[in-house]
Protein backbone atom coordinates (compact mmCIF):
# COMPACT_ATOMS: atom_id res chain seq x y z
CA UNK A 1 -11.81 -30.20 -39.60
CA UNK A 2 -15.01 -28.58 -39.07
CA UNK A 3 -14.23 -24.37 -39.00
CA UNK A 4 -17.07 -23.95 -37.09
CA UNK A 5 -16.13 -25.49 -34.12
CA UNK A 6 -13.12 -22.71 -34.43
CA UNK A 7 -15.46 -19.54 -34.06
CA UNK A 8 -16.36 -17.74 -31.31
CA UNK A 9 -17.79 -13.97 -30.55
CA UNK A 10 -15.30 -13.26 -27.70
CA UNK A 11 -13.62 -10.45 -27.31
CA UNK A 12 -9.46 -10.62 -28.10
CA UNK A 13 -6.13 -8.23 -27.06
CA UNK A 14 -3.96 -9.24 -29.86
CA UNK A 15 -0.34 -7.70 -29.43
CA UNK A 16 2.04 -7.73 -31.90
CA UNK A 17 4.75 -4.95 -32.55
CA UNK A 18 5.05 -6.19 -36.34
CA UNK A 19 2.61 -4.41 -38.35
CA UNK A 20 1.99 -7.46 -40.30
CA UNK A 21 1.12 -9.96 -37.99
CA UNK A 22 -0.79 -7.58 -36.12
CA UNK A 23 -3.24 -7.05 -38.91
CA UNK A 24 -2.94 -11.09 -40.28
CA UNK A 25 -3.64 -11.68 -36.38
CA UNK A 26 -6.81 -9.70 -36.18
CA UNK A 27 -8.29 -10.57 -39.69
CA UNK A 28 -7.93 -14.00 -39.72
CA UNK A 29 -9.09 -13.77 -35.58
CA UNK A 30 -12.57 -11.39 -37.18
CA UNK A 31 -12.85 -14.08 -39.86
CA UNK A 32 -14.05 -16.64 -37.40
CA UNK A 33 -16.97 -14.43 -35.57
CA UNK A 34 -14.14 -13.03 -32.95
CA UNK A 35 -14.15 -9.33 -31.57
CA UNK A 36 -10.18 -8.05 -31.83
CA UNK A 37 -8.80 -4.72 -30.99
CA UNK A 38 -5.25 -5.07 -32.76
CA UNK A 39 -2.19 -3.00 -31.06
CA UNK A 40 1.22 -2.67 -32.19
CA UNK A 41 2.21 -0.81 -29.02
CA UNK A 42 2.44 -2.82 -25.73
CA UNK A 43 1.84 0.48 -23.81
CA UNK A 44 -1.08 1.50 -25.41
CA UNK A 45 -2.34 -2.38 -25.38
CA UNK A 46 -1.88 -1.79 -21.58
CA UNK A 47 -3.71 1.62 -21.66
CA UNK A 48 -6.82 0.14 -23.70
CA UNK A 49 -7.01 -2.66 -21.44
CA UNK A 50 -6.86 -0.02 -18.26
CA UNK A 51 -9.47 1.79 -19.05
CA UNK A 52 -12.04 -1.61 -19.45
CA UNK A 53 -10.19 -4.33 -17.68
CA UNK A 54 -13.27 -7.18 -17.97
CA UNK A 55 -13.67 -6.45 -21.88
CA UNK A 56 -11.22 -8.90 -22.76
CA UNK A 57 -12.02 -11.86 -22.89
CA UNK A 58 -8.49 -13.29 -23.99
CA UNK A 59 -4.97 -11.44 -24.59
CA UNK A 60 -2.49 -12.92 -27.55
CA UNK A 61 0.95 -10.96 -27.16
CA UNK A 62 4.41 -11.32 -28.50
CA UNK A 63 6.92 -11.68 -26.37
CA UNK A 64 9.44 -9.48 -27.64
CA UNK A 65 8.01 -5.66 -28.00
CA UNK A 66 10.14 -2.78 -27.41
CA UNK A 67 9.18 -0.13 -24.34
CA UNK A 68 7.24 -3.49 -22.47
CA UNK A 69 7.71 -6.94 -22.91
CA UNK A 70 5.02 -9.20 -23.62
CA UNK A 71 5.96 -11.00 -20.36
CA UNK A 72 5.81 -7.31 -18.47
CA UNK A 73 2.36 -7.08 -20.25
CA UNK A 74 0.82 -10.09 -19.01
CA UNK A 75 1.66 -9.19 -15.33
CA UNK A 76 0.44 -5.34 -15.44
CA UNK A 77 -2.88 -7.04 -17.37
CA UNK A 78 -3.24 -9.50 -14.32
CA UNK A 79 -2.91 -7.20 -11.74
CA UNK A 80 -6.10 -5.47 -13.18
CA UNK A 81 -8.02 -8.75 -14.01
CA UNK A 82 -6.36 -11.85 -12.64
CA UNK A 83 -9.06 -14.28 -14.33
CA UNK A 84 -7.98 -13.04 -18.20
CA UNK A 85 -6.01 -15.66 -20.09
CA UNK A 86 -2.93 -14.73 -21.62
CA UNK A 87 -1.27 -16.48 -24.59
CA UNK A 88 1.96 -15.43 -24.90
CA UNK A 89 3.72 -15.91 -28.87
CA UNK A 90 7.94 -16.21 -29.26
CA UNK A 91 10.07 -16.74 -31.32
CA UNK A 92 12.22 -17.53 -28.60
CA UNK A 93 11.88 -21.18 -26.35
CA UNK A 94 11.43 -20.45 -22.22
CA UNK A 95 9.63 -22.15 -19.76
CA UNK A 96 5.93 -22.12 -21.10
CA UNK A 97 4.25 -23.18 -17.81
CA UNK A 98 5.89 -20.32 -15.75
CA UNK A 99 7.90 -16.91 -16.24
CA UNK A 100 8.37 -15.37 -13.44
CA UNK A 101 5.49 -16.22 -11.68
CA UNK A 102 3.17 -15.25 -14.82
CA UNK A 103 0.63 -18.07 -15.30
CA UNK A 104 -0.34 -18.27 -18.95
CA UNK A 105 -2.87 -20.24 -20.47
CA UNK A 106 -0.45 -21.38 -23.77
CA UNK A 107 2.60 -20.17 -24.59
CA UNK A 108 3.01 -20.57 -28.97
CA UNK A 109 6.53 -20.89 -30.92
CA UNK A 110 6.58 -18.76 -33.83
CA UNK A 111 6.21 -18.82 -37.03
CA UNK A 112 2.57 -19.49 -35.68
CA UNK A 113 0.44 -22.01 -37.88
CA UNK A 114 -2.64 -20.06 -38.31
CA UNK A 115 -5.09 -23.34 -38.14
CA UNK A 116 -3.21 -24.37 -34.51
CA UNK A 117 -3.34 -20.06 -33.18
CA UNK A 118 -7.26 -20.97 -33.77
CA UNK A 119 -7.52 -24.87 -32.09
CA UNK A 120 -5.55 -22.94 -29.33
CA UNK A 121 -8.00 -20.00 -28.84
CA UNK A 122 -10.58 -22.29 -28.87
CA UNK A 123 -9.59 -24.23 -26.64
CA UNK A 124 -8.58 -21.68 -24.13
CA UNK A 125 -11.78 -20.03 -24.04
CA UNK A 126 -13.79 -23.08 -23.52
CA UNK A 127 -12.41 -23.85 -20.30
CA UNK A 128 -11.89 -20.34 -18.74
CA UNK A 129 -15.05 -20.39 -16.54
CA UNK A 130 -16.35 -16.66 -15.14
């Protein structure tokens, strides 16, 4: 495949409460032309995006964080700024088209093939319209 139909210059929320895949997340994200702010705290993911809720042009969180849930994450984000698509990563299988009323743009099973994480962000941001 062609890598350079993967880049971008949009701006990401990654969230990830594991050191690790927060960094691999954000380098291999910068790598292909993206912006990423990298958090390993769901609260202060929550507080960054507060303070500039239309920076974002995408949010990638885990699901399972302690102190706030990916899936609390997503909601508090959408209250701010309904039109930012969330894709939400787990370990875990759930309903990806709905939780609790959250709509999210993808919902990926983990371990997280790093060549699908950028089809998927691709993808995503091509057809969110402003």
């Amino acid at each position: 495949m062609d890598d350079s139909i993967l880049k971008g210059n949009e701006t990401i929320l990654f969230v990830d409460d594991e050191v690790y895949l927060a960094e691999v997340g954000k380098e291999m994200l910068e790598d292909y032309g993206y912006e990423v702010e990298s958090m390993v705290s769901s609260k202060a993911a929550f507080e960054l995006f507060e303070q500039n809720p239309d920076k974002f042009d995408l949010v990638i969180t885990d699901y399972t964080m302690p102190e706030m849930t990916g899936e609390q994450l997503a909601g508090k984000i959408h209250k701010l700024n309904p039109k930012v698509p969330i894709i939400m990563c787990t370990g875990i299988a759930f309903d990806p088209e709905n939780i609790n009323g959250l709509e999210l743009e993808k919902v990926l099973i983990k371990p997280i093939d790093m060549d699908d994480m950028l089809k998927v962000v691709r993808d995503v941001l091509d057809k969110v319209s402003y």
